[in-house]
Structure formats: structure tokens, C-alpha cells
N, C-alpha and C. Protein backbone atom coordinates (compact mmCIF):
# COMPACT_ATOMS: atom_id res chain seq x y z
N UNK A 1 15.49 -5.01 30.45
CA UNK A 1 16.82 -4.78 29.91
C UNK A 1 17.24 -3.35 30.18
N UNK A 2 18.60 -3.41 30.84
CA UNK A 2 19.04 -1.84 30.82
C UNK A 2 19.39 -1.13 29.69
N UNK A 3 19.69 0.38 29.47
CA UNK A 3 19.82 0.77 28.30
C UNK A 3 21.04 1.52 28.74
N UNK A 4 21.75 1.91 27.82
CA UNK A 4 22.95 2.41 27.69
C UNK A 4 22.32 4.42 28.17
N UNK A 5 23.67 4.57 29.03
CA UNK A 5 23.40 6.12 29.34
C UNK A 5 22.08 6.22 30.85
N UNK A 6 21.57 4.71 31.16
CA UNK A 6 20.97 4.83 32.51
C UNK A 6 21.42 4.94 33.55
N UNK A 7 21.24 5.39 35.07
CA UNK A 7 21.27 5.25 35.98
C UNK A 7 20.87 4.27 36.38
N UNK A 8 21.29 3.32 37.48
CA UNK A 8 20.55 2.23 38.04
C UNK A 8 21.67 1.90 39.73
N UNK A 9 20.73 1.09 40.74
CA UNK A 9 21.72 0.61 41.80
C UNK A 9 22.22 -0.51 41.62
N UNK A 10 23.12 -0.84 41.73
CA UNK A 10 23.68 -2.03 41.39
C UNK A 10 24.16 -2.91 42.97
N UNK A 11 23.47 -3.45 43.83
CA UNK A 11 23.79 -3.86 45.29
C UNK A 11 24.31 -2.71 45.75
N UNK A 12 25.15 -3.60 46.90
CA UNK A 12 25.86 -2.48 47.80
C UNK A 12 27.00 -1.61 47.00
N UNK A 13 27.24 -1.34 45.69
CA UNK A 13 27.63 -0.75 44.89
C UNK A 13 27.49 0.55 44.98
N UNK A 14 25.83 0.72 44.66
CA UNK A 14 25.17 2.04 45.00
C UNK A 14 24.78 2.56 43.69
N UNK A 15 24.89 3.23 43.13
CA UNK A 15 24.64 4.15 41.68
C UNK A 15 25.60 3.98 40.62
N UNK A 16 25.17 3.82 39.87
CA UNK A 16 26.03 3.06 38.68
C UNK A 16 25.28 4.07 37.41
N UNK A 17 26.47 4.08 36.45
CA UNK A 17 25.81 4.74 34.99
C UNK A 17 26.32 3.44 34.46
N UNK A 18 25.21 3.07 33.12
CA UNK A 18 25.70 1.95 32.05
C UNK A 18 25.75 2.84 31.25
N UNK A 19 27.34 2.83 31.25
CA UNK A 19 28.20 3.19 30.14
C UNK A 19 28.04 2.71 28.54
N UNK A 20 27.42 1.40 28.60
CA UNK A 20 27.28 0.67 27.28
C UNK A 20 27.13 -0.24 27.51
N UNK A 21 27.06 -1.28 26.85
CA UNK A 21 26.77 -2.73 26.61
C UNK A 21 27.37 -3.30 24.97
N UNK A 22 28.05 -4.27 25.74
CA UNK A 22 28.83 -4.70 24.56
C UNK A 22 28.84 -6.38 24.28
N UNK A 23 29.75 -7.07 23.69
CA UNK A 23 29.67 -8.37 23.37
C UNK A 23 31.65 -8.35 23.85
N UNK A 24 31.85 -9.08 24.84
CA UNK A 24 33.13 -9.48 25.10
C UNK A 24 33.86 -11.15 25.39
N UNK A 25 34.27 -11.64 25.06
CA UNK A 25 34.61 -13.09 25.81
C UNK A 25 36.13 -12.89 26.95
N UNK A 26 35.96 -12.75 28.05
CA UNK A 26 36.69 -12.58 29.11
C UNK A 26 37.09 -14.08 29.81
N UNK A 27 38.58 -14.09 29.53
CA UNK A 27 38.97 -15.03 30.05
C UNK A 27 39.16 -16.83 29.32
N UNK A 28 39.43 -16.20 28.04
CA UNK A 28 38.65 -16.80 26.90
C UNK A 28 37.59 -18.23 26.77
N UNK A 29 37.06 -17.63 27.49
CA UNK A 29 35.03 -17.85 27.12
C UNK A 29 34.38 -17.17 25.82
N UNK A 30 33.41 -18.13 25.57
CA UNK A 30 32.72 -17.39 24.43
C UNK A 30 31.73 -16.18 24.74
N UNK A 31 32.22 -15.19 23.72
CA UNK A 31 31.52 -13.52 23.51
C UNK A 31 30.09 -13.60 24.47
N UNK A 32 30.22 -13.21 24.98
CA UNK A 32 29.16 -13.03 25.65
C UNK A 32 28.71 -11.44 25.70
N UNK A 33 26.95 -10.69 26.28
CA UNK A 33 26.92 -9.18 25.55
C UNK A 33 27.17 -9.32 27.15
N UNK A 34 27.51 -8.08 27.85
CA UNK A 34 27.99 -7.39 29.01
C UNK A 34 27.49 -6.09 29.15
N UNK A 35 26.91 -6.00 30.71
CA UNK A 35 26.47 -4.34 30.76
C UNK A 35 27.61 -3.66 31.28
N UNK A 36 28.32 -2.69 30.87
CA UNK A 36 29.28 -2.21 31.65
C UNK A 36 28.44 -0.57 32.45
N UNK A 37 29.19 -1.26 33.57
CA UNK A 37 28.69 0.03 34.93
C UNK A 37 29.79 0.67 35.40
N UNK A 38 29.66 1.82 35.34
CA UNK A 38 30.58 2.88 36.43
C UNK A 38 30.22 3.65 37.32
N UNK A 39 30.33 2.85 38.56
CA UNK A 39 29.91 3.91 40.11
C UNK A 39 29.98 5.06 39.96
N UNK A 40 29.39 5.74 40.34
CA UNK A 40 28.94 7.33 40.06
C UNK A 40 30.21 7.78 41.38
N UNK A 41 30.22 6.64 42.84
CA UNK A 41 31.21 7.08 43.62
C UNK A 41 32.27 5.90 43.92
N UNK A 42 32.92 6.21 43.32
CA UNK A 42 34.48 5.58 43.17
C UNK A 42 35.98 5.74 42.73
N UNK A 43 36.45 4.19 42.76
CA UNK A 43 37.21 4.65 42.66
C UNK A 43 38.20 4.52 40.78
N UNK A 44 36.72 4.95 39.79
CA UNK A 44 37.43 4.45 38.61
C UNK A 44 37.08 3.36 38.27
N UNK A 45 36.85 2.47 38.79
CA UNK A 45 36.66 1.03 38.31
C UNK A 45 35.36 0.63 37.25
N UNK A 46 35.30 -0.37 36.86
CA UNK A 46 34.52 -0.46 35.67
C UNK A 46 33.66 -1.81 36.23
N UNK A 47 32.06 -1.88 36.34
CA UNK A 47 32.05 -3.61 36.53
C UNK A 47 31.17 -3.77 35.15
N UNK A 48 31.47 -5.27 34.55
CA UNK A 48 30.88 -5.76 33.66
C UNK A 48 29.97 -6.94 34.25
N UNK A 49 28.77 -7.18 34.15
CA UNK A 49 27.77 -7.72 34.38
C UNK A 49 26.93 -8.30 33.06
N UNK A 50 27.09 -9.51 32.94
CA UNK A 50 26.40 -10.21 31.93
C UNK A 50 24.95 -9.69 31.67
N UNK A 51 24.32 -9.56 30.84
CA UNK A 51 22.73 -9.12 30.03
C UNK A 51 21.98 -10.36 30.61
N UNK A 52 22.45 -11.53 30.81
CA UNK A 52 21.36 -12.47 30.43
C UNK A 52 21.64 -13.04 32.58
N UNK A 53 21.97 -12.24 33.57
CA UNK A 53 22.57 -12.71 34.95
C UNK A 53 21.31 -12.13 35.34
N UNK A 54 20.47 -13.18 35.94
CA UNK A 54 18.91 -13.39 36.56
C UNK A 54 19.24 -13.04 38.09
N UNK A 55 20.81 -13.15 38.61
CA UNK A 55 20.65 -13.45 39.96
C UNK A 55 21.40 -11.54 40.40
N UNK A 56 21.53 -10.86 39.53
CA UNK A 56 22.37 -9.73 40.00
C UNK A 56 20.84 -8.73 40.93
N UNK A 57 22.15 -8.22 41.65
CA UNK A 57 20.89 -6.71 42.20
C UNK A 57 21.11 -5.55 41.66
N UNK A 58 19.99 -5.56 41.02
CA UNK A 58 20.15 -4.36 40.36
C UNK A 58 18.25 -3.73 40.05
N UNK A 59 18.60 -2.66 40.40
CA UNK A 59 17.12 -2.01 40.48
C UNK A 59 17.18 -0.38 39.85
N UNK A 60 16.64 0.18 39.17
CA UNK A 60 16.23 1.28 38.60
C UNK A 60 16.42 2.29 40.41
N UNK A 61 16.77 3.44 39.70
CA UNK A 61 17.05 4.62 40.56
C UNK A 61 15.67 5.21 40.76
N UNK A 62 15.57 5.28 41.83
CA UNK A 62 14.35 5.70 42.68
C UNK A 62 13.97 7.28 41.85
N UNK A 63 12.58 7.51 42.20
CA UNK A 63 12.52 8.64 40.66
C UNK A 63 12.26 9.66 42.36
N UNK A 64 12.07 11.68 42.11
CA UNK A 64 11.74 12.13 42.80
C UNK A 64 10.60 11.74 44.09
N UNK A 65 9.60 11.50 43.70
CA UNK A 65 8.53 11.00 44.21
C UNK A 65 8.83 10.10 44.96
N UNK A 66 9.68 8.87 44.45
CA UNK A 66 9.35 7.89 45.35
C UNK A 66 10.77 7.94 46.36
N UNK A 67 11.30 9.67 46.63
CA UNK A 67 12.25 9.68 47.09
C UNK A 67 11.43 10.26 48.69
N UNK A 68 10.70 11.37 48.29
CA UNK A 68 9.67 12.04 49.22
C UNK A 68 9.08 11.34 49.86
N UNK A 69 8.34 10.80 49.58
CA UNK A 69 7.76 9.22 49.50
C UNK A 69 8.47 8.69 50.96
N UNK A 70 9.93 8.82 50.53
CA UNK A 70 10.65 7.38 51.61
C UNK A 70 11.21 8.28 52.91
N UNK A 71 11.00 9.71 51.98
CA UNK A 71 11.53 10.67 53.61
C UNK A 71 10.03 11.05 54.39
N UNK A 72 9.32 10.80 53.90
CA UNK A 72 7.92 11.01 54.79
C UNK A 72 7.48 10.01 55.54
N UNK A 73 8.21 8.25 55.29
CA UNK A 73 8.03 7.39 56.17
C UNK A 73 9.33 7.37 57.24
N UNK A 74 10.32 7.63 56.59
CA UNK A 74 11.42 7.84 57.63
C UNK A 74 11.20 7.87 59.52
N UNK A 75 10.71 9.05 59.75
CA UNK A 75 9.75 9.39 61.47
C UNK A 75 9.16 8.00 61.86
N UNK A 76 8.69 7.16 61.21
CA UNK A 76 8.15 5.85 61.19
C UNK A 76 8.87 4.60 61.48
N UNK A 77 9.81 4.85 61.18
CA UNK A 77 10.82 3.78 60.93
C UNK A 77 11.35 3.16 62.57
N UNK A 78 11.03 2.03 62.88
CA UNK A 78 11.23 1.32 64.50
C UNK A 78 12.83 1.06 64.49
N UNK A 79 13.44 0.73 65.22
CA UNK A 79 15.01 0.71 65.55
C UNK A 79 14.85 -0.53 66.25
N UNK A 80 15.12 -1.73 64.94
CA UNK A 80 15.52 -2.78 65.18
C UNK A 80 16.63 -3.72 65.39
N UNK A 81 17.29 -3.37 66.90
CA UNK A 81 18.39 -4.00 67.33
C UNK A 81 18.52 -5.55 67.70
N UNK A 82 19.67 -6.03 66.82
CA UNK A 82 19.08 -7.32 67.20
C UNK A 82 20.78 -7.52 68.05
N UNK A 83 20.75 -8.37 69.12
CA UNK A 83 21.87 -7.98 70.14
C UNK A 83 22.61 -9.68 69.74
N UNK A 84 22.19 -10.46 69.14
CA UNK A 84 23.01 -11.47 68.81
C UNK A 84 23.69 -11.20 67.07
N UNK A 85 25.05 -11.27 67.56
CA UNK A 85 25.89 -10.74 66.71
C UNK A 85 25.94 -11.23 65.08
N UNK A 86 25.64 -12.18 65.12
CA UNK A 86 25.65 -13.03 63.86
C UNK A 86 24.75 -12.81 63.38
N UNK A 87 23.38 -13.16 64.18
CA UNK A 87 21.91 -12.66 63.15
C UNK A 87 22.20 -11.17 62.65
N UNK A 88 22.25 -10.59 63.21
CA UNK A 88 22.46 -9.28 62.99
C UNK A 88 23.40 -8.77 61.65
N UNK A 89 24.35 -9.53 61.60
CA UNK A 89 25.60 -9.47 60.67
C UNK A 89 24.89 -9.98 59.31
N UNK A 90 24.10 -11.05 59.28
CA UNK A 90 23.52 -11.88 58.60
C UNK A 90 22.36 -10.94 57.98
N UNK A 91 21.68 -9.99 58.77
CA UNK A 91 20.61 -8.94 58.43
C UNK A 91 21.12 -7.83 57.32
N UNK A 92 21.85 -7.56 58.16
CA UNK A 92 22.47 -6.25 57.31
C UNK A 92 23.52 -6.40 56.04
N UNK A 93 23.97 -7.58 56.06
CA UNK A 93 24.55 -7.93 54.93
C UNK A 93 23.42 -8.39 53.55
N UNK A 94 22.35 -8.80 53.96
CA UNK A 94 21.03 -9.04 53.15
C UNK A 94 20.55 -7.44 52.24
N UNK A 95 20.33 -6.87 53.36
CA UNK A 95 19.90 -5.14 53.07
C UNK A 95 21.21 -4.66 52.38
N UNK A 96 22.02 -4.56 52.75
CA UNK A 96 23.31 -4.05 52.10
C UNK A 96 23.15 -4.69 50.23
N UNK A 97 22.89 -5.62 50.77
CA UNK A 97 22.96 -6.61 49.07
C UNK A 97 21.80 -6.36 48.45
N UNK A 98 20.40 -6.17 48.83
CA UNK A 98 19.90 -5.77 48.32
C UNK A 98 19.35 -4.52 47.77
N UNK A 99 20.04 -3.90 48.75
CA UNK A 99 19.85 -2.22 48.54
C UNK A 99 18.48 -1.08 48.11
N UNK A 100 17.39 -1.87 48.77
CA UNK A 100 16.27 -1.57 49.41
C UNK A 100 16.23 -0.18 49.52
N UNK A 101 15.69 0.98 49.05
CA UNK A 101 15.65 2.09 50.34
C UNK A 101 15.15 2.32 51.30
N UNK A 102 13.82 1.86 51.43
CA UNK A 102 13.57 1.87 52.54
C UNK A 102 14.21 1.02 53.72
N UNK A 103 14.46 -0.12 53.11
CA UNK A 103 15.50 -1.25 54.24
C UNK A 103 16.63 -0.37 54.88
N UNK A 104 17.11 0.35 53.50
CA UNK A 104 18.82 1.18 53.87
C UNK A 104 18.19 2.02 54.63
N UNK A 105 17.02 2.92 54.78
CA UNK A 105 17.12 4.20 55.53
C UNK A 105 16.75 3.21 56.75
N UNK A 106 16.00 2.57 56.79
CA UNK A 106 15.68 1.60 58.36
C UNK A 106 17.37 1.38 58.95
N UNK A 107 17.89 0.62 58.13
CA UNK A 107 19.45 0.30 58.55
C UNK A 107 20.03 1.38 59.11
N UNK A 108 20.15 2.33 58.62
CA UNK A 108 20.99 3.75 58.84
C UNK A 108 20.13 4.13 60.56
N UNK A 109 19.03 4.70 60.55
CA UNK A 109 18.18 4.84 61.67
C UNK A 109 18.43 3.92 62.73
N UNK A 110 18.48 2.38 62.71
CA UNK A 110 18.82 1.69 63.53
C UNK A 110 20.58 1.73 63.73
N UNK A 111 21.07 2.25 63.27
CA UNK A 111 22.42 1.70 63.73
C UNK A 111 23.18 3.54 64.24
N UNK A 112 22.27 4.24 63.98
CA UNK A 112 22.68 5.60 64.53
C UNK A 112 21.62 5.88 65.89
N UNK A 113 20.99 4.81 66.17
CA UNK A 113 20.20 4.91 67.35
C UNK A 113 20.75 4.14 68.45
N UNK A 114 21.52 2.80 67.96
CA UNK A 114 22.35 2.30 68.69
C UNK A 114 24.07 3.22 69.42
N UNK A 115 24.26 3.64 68.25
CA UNK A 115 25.44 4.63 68.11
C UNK A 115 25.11 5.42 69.58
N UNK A 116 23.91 6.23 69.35
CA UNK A 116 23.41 7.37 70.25
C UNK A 116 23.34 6.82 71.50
N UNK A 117 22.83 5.46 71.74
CA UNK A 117 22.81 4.53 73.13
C UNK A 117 24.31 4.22 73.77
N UNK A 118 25.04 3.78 72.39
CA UNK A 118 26.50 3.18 73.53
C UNK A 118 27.22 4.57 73.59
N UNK A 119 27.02 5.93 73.27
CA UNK A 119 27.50 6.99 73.23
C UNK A 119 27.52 7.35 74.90
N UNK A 120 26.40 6.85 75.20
CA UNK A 120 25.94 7.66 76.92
C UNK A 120 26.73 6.81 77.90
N UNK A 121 27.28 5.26 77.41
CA UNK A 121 27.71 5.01 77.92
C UNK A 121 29.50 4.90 77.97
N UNK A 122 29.85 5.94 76.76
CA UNK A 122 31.17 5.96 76.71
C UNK A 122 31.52 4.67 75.76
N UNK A 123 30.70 4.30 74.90
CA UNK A 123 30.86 3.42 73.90
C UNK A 123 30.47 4.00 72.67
N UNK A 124 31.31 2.87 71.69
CA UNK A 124 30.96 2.81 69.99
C UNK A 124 30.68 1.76 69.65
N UNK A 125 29.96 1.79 68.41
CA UNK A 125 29.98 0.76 67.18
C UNK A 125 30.88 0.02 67.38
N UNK A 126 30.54 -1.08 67.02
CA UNK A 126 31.71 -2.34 66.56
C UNK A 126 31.91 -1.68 65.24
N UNK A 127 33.82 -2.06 64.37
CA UNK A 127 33.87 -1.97 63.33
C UNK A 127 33.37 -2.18 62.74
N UNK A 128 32.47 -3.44 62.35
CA UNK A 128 31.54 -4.19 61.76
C UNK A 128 30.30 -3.58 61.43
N UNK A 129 29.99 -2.70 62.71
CA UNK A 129 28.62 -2.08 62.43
C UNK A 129 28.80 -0.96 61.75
N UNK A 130 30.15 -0.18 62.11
CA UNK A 130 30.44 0.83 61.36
C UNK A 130 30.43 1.20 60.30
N UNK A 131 31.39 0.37 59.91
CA UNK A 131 31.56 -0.09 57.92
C UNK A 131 30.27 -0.44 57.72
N UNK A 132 29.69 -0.87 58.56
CA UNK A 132 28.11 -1.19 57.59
C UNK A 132 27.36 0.20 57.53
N UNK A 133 27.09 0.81 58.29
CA UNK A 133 26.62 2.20 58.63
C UNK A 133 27.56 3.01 57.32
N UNK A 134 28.51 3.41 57.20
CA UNK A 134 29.15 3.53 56.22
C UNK A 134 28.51 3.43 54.68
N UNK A 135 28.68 2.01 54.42
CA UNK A 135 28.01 1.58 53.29
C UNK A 135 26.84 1.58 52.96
N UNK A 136 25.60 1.97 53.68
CA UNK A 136 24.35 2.11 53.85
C UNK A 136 23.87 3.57 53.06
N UNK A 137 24.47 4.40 54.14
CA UNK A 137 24.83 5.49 53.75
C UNK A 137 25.54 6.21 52.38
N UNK A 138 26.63 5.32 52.11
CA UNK A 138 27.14 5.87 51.09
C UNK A 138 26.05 5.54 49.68
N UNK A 139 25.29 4.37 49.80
CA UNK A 139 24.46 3.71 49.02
C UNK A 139 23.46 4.40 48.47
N UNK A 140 22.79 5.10 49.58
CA UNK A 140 21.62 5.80 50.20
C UNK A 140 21.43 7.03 49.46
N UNK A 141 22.57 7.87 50.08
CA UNK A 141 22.61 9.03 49.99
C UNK A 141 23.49 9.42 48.83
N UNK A 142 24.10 8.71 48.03
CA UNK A 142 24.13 8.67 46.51
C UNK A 142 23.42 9.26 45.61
N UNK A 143 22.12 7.98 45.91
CA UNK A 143 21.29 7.61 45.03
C UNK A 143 20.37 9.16 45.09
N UNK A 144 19.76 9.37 46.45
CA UNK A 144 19.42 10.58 46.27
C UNK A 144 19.77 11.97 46.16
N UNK A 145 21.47 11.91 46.01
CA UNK A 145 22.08 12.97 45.91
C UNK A 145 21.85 12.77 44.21
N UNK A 146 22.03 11.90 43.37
CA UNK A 146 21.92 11.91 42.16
C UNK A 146 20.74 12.28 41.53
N UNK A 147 19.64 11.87 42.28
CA UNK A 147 17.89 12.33 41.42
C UNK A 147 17.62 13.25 41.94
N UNK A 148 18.01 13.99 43.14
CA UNK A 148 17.80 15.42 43.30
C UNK A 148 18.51 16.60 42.99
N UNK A 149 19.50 15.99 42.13
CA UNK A 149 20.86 17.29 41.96
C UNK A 149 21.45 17.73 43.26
N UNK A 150 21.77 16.67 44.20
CA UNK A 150 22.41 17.72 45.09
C UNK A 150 24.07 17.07 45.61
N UNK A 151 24.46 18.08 46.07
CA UNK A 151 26.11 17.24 46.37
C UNK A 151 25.71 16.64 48.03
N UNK A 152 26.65 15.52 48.09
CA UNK A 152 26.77 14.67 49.25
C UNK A 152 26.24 15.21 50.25
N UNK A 153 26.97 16.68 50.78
CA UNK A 153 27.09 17.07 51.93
C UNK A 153 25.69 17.68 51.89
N UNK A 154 24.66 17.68 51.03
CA UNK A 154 23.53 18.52 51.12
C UNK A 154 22.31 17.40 51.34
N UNK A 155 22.72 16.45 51.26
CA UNK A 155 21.62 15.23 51.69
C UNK A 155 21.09 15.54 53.06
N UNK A 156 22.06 15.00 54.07
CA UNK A 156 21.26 15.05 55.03
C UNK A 156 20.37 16.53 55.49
N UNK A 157 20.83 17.71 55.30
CA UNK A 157 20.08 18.34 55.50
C UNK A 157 18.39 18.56 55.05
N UNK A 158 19.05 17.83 53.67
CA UNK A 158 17.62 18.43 52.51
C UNK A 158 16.62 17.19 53.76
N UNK A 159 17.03 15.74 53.75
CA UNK A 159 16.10 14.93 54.30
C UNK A 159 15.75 15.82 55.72
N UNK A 160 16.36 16.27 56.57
CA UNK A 160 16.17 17.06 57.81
C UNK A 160 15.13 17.97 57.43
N UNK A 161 15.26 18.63 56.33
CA UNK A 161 14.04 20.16 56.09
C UNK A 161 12.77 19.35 55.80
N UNK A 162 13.35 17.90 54.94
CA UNK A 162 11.51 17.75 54.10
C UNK A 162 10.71 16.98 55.62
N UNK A 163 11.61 16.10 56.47
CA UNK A 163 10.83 15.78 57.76
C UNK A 163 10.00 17.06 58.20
N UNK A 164 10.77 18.09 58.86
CA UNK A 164 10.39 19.23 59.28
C UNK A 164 9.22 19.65 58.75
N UNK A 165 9.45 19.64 57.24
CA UNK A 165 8.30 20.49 56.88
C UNK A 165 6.68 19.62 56.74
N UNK A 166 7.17 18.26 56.82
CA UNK A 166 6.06 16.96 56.85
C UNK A 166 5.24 16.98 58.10
């Protein structure tokens, strides 16, 4: 059970505070208790998520350690392109939904390695891959901008120094 005043990821959402938890009937249905979440990056919005919903994604915020942890396997990480469009679409919409970190930093790595390939040839990303790259990222680098105290723009570097110094 979540507790009121936590951090947690909520899918491709990304970082969420539960604001509270309450008892509401929406839509007039009977009272039901509700976790209410507010994206740490947005735009304002509020989501309410039932207490007793077995099928939501939602996972506890990665603590320091197991942040180090995921930048020391990073160098590791294979660049898995898959060139049929649909599987592919079908992949990353899975990872996106589940919001994995290690899956997301694999995602991010593979789709900025592709990036770097159609670059030489005077190519980009499909929109598709973009916005996904996008959302990976924004997911990602949230989460660890939030348990390390640092602002957005200081992520990628900090992950750049702790490789380096690994």
C-alpha cells in the first residue's frame, strides 16, 4: 500500500507524489478509496488511481544505490535494434509502460545509437521513435533527478562523470 507524501513511478507517467488518498465515488459509482498522484513533471494534472487496482504500474522510486547500481551497468547495455517496425513499436511501448530502469536506460542507449547511425547517413528517427526516446528519457531522468537532488539539465552529466569515474 502506498502512503500519503511518497514518491513512486507511476508507468510512462514517470514520478508521481501521492498527495493523499481518499474515499471518492466518480461518476456516480459507489465511494471507492483513491490514491491521488501528481507528476512531479507536468502539466498540473491530478491522476486518481483506485487502492484496491492489481493491474496499475506502479513501482517505488529507485533509492541512491540502486541508482549507481544502474549507471555502472549502463557501458554494458547491447543496442537492440529491431528493424521490423511493429515489433519494435510493440517493444517499446511494453518498457515505456512498464517503466523498468534498467529497460528505460537500455531503450534510451538503443535508440540514440540508432539516431547516431541514420545521422551519417543524413537521416533521423521516425517520429515514433522520437516521442518514444522523449518519453524514456523524460521518465528516466526524472526519477533520478528527484533521488539525487539534481535539476534536469544536470542528469546527464552527473551519469557521464559516474561512468568515467567507474
Amino acid at each position: 500500500m502506498l502512503k500519503k507524501g511518497q514518491y513512486i513511478v507511476y508507468s510512462s507517467t514517470g514520478v508521481c507524489h501521492v498527495t493523499d488518498i481518499i474515499r471518492e465515488a466518480f461518476s456516480g459509482d459507489e465511494k471507492k478509496e483513491y490514491y491521488v498522484l501528481e507528476p512531479i513533471q507536468g502539466n498540473g494534472s491530478t491522476i486518481y488511481i483506485p487502492t484496491d487496482n492489481t493491474t496499475a504500474n506502479i513501482r517505488d522510486i529507485m533509492t541512491k544505490e540502486e541508482i549507481f547500481s544502474l549507471i555502472e551497468t549502463m557501458p554494458d547495455f547491447d543496442s537492440d535494434w529491431n528493424l521490423d517496425d511493429q515489433v519494435r513499436k510493440a517493444k517499446f511501448v511494453e518498457v515505456l509502460k512498464e517503466s523498468k530502469p534498467h529497460e528505460l536506460a537500455r531503450l534510451i542507449k538503443t535508440l540514440y545509437a540508432r539516431q547516431t547511425e541514420l545521422e551519417k547517413d543524413g537521416k533521423t528517427l521516425s517520429s515514433s521513435d522520437t516521442e518514444t526516446l522523449k518519453t524514456a528519457k523524460q521518465v528516466l531522468h526524472n526519477e533520478i533527478a528527484q533521488v539525487m537532488n539534481l535539476e534536469l539539465d544536470q542528469v546527464v552529466p552527473f551519469i557521464m562523470g559516474q561512468i568515467k569515474v567507474s
